[in-house]
PDB file of N, CA and C in Angstrom:
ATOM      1  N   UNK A   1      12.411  -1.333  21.004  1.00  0.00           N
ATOM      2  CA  UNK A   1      12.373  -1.889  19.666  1.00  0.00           C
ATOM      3  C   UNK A   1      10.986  -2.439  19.333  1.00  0.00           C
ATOM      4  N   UNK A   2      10.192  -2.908  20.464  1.00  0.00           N
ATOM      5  CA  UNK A   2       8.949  -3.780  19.917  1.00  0.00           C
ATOM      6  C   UNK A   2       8.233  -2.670  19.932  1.00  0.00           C
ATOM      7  N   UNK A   3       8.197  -1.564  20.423  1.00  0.00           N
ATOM      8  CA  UNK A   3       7.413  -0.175  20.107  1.00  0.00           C
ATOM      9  C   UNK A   3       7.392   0.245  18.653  1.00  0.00           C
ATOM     10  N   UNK A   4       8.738   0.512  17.914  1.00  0.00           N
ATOM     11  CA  UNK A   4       8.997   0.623  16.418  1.00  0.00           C
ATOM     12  C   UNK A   4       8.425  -0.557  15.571  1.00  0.00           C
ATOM     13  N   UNK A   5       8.169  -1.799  16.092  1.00  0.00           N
ATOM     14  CA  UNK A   5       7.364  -2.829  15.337  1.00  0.00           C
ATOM     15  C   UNK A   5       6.343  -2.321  15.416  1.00  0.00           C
ATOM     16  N   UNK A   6       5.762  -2.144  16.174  1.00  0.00           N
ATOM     17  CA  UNK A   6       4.257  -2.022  16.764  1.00  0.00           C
ATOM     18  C   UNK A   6       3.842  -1.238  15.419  1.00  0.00           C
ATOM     19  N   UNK A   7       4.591   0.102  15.785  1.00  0.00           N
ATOM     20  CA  UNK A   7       4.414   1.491  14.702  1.00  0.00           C
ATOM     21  C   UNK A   7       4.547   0.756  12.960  1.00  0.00           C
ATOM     22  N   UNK A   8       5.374   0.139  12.790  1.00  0.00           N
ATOM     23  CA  UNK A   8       5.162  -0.042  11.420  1.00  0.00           C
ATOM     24  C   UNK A   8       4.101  -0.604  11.191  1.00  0.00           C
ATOM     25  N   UNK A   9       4.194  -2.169  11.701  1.00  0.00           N
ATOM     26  CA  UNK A   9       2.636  -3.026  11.440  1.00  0.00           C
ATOM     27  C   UNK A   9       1.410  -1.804  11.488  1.00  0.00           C
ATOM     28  N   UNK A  10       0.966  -1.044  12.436  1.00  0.00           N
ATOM     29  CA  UNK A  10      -0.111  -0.302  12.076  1.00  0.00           C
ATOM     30  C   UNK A  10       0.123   0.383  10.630  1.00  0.00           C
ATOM     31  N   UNK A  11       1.491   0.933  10.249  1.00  0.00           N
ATOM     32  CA  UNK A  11       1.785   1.702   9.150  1.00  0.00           C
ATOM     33  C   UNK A  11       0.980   1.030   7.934  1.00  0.00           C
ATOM     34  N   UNK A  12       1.385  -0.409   7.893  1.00  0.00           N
ATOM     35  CA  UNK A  12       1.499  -1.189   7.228  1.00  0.00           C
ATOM     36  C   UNK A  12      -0.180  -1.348   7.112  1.00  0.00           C
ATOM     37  N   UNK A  13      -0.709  -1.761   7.921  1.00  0.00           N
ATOM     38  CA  UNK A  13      -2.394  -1.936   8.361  1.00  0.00           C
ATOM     39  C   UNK A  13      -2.895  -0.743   7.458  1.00  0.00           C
ATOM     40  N   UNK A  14      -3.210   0.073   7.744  1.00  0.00           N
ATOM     41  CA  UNK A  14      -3.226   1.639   7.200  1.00  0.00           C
ATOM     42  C   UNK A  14      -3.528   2.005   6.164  1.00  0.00           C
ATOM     43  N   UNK A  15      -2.084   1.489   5.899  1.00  0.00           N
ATOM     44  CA  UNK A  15      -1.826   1.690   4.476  1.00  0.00           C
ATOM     45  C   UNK A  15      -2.813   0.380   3.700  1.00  0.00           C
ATOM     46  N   UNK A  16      -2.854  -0.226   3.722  1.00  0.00           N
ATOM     47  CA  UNK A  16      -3.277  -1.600   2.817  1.00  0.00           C
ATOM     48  C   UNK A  16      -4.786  -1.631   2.596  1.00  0.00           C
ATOM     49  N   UNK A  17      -5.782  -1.139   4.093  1.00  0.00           N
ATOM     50  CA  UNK A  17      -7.088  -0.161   4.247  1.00  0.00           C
ATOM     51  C   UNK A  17      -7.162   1.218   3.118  1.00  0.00           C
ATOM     52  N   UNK A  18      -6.374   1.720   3.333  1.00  0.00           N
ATOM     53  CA  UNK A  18      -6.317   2.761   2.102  1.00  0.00           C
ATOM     54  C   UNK A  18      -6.438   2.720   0.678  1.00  0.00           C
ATOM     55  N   UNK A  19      -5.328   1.550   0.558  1.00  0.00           N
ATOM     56  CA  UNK A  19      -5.429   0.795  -0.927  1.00  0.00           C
ATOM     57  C   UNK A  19      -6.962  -0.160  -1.177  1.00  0.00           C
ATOM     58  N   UNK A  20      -6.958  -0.738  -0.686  1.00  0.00           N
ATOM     59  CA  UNK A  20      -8.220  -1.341  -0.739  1.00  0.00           C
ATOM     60  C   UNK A  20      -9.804  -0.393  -0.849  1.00  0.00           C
ATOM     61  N   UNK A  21      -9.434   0.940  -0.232  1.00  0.00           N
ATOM     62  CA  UNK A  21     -10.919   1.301  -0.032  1.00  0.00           C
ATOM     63  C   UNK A  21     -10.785   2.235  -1.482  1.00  0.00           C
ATOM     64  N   UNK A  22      -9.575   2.767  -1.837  1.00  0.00           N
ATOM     65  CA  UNK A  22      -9.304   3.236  -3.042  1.00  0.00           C
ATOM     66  C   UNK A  22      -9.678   2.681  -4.111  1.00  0.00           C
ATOM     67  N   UNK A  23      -9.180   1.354  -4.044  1.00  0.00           N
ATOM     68  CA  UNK A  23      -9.615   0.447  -5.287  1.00  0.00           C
ATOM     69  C   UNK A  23     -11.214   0.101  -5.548  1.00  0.00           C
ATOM     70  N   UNK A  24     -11.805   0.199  -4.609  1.00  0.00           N
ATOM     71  CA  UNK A  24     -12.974   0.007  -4.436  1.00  0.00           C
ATOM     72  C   UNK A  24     -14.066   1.105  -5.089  1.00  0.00           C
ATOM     73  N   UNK A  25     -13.406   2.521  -4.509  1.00  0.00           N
ATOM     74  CA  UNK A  25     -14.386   3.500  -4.435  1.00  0.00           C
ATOM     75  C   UNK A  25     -14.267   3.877  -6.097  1.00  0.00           C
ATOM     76  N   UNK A  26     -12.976   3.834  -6.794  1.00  0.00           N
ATOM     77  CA  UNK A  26     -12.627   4.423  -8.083  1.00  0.00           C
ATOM     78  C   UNK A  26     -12.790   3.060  -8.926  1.00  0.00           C
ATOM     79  N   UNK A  27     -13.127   1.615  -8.720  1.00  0.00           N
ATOM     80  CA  UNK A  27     -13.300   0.529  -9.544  1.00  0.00           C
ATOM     81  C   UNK A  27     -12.158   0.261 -10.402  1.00  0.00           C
ATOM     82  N   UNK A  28     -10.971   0.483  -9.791  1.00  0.00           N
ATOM     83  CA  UNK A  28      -9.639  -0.061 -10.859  1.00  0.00           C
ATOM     84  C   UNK A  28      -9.258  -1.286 -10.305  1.00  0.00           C
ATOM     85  N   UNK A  29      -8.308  -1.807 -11.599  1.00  0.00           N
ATOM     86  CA  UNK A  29      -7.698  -3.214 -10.785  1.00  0.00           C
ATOM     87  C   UNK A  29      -6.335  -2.864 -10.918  1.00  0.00           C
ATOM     88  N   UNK A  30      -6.041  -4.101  -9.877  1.00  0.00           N
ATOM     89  CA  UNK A  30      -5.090  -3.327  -9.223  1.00  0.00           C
ATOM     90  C   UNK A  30      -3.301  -3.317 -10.292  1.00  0.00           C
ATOM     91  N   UNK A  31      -3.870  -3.781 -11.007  1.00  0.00           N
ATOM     92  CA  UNK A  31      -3.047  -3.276 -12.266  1.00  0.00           C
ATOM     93  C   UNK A  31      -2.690  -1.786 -12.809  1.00  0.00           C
ATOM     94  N   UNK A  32      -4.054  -1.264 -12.846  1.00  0.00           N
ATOM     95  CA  UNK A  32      -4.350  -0.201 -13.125  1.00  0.00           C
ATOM     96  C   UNK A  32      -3.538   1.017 -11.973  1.00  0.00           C
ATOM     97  N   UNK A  33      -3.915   0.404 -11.043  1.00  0.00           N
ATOM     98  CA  UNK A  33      -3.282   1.377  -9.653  1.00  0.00           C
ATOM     99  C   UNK A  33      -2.194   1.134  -9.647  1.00  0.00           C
ATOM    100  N   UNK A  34      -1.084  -0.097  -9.682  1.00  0.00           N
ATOM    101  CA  UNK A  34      -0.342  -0.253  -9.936  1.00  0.00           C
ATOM    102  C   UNK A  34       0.428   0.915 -10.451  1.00  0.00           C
ATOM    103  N   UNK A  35       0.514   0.949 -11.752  1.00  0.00           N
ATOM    104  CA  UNK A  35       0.657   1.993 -12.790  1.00  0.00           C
ATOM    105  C   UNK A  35       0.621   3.347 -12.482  1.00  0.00           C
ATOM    106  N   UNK A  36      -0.491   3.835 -11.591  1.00  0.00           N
ATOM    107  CA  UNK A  36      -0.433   5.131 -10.878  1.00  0.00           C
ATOM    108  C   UNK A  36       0.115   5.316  -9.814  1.00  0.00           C
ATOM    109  N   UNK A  37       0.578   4.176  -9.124  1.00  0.00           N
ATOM    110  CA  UNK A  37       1.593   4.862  -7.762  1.00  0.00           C
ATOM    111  C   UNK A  37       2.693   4.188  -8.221  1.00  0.00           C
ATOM    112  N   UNK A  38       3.070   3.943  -9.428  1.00  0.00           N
ATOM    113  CA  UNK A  38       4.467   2.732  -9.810  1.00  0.00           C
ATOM    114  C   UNK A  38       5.246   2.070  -8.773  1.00  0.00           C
ATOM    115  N   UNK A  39       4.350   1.277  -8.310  1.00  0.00           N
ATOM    116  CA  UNK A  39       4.802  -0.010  -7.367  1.00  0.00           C
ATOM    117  C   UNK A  39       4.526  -1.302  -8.424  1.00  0.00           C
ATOM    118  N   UNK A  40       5.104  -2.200  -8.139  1.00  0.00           N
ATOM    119  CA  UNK A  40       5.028  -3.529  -9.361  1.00  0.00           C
ATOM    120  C   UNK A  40       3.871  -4.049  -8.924  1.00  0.00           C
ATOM    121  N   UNK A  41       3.038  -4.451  -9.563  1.00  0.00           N
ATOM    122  CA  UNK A  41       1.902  -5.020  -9.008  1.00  0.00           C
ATOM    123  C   UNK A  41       2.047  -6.324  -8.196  1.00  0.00           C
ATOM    124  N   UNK A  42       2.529  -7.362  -8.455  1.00  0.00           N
ATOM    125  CA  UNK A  42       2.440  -8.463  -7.942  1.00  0.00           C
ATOM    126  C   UNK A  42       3.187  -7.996  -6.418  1.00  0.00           C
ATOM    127  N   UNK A  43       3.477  -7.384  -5.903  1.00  0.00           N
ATOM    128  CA  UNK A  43       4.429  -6.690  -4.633  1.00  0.00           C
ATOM    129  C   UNK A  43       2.811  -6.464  -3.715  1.00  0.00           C
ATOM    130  N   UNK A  44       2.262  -5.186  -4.674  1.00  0.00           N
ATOM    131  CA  UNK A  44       0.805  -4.446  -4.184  1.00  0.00           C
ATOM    132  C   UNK A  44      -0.034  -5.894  -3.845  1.00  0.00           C
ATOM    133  N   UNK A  45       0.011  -6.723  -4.734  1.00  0.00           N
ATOM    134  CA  UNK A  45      -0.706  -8.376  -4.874  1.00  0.00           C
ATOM    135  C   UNK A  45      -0.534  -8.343  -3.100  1.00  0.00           C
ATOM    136  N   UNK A  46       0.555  -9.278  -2.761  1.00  0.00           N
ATOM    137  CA  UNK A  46       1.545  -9.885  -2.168  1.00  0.00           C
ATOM    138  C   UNK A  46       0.819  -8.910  -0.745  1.00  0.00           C
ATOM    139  N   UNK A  47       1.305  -7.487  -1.022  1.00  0.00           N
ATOM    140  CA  UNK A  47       0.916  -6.695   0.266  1.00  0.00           C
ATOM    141  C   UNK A  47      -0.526  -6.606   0.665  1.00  0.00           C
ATOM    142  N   UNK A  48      -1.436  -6.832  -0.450  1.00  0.00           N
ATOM    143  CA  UNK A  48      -3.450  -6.785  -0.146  1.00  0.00           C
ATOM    144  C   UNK A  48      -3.462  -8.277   0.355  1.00  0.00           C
ATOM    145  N   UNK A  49      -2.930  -8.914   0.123  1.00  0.00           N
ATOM    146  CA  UNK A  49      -2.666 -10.297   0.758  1.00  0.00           C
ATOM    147  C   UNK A  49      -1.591 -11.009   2.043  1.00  0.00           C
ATOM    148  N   UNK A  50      -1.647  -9.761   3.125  1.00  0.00           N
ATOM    149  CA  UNK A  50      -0.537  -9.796   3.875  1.00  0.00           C
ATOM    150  C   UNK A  50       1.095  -9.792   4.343  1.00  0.00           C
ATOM    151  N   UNK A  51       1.142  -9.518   3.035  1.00  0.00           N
ATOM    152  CA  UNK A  51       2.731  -9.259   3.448  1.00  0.00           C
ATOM    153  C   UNK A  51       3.300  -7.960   3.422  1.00  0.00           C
ATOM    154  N   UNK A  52       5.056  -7.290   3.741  1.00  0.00           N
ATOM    155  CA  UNK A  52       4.973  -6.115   3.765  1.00  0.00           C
ATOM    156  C   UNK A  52       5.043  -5.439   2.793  1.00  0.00           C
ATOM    157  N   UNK A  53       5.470  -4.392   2.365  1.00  0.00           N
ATOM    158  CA  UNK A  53       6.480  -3.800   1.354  1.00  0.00           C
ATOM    159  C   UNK A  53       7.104  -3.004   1.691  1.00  0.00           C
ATOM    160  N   UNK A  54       8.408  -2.671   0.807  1.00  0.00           N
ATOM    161  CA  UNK A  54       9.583  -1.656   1.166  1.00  0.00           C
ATOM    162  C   UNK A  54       9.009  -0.847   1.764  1.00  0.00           C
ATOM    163  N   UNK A  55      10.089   0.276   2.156  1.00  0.00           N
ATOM    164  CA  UNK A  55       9.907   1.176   2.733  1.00  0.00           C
ATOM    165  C   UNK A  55       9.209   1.932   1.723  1.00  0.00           C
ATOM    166  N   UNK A  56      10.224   2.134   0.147  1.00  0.00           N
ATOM    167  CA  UNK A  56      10.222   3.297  -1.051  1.00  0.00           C
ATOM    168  C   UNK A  56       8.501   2.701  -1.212  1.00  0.00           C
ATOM    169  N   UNK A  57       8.168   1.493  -1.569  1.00  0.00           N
ATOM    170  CA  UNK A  57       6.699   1.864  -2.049  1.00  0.00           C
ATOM    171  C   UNK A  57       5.660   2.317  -1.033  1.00  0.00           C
ATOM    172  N   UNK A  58       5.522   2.000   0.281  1.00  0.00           N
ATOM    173  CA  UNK A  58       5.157   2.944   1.171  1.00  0.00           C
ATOM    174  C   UNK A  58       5.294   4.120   0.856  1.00  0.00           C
ATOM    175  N   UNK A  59       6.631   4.779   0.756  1.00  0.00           N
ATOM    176  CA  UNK A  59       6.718   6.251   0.189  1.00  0.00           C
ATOM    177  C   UNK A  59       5.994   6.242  -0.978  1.00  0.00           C
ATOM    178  N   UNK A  60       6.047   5.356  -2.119  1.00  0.00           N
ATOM    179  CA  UNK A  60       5.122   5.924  -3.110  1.00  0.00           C
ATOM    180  C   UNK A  60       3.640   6.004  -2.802  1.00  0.00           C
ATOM    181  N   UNK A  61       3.115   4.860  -2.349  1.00  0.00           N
ATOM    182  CA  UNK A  61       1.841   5.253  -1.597  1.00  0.00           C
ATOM    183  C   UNK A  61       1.406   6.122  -0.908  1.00  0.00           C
ATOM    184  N   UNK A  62       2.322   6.418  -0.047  1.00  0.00           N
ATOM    185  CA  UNK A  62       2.062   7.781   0.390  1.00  0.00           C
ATOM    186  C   UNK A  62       1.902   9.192  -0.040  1.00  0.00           C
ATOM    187  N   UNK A  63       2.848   9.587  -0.987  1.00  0.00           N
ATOM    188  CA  UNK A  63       2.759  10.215  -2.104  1.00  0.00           C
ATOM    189  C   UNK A  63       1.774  10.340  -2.779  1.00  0.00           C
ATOM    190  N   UNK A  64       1.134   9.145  -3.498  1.00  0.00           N
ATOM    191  CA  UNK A  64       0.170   9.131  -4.118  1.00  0.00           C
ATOM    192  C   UNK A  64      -1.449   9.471  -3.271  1.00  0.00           C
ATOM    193  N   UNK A  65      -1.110   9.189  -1.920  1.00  0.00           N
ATOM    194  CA  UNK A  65      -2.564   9.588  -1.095  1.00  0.00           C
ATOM    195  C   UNK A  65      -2.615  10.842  -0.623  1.00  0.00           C
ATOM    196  N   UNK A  66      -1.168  11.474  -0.433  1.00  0.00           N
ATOM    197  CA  UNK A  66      -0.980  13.211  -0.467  1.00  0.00           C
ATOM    198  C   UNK A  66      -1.507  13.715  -1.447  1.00  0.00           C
ATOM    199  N   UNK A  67      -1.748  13.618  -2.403  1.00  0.00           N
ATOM    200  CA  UNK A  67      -2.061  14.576  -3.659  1.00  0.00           C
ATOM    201  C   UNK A  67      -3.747  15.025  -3.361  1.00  0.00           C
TER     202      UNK A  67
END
């Protein structure tokens, strides 16, 4: 079980590096991004500021970095 933690927290790590270097490289706020991967912003807030999020907005993030 602490193996499957392990794996998300990096998921989680990852992912939040991604968002961040995104926001950066294209100059949106994160309102704006918001809107393009339709996650609620204050969640995206919450997650660039350490906490997790669902599984589904992970999937939308993910989604949105597939394209």
């Amino acid at each position: 079980m602490k193996e499957q933690a392990k794996v998300l927290s990096e998921v989680n790590e990852v992912t939040r590096s991604m968002v961040k270097h995104y926001l950066q490289k294209h100059e949106l706020s994160l309102n704006a991004f918001s809107k393009l991967v339709e996650v609620r912003q204050p969640n995206l807030h919450k997650f660039l500021n350490g906490s997790n999020l669902s599984s589904r907005s992970i999937e939308k993030l993910g989604e949105f970095f597939s394209k």
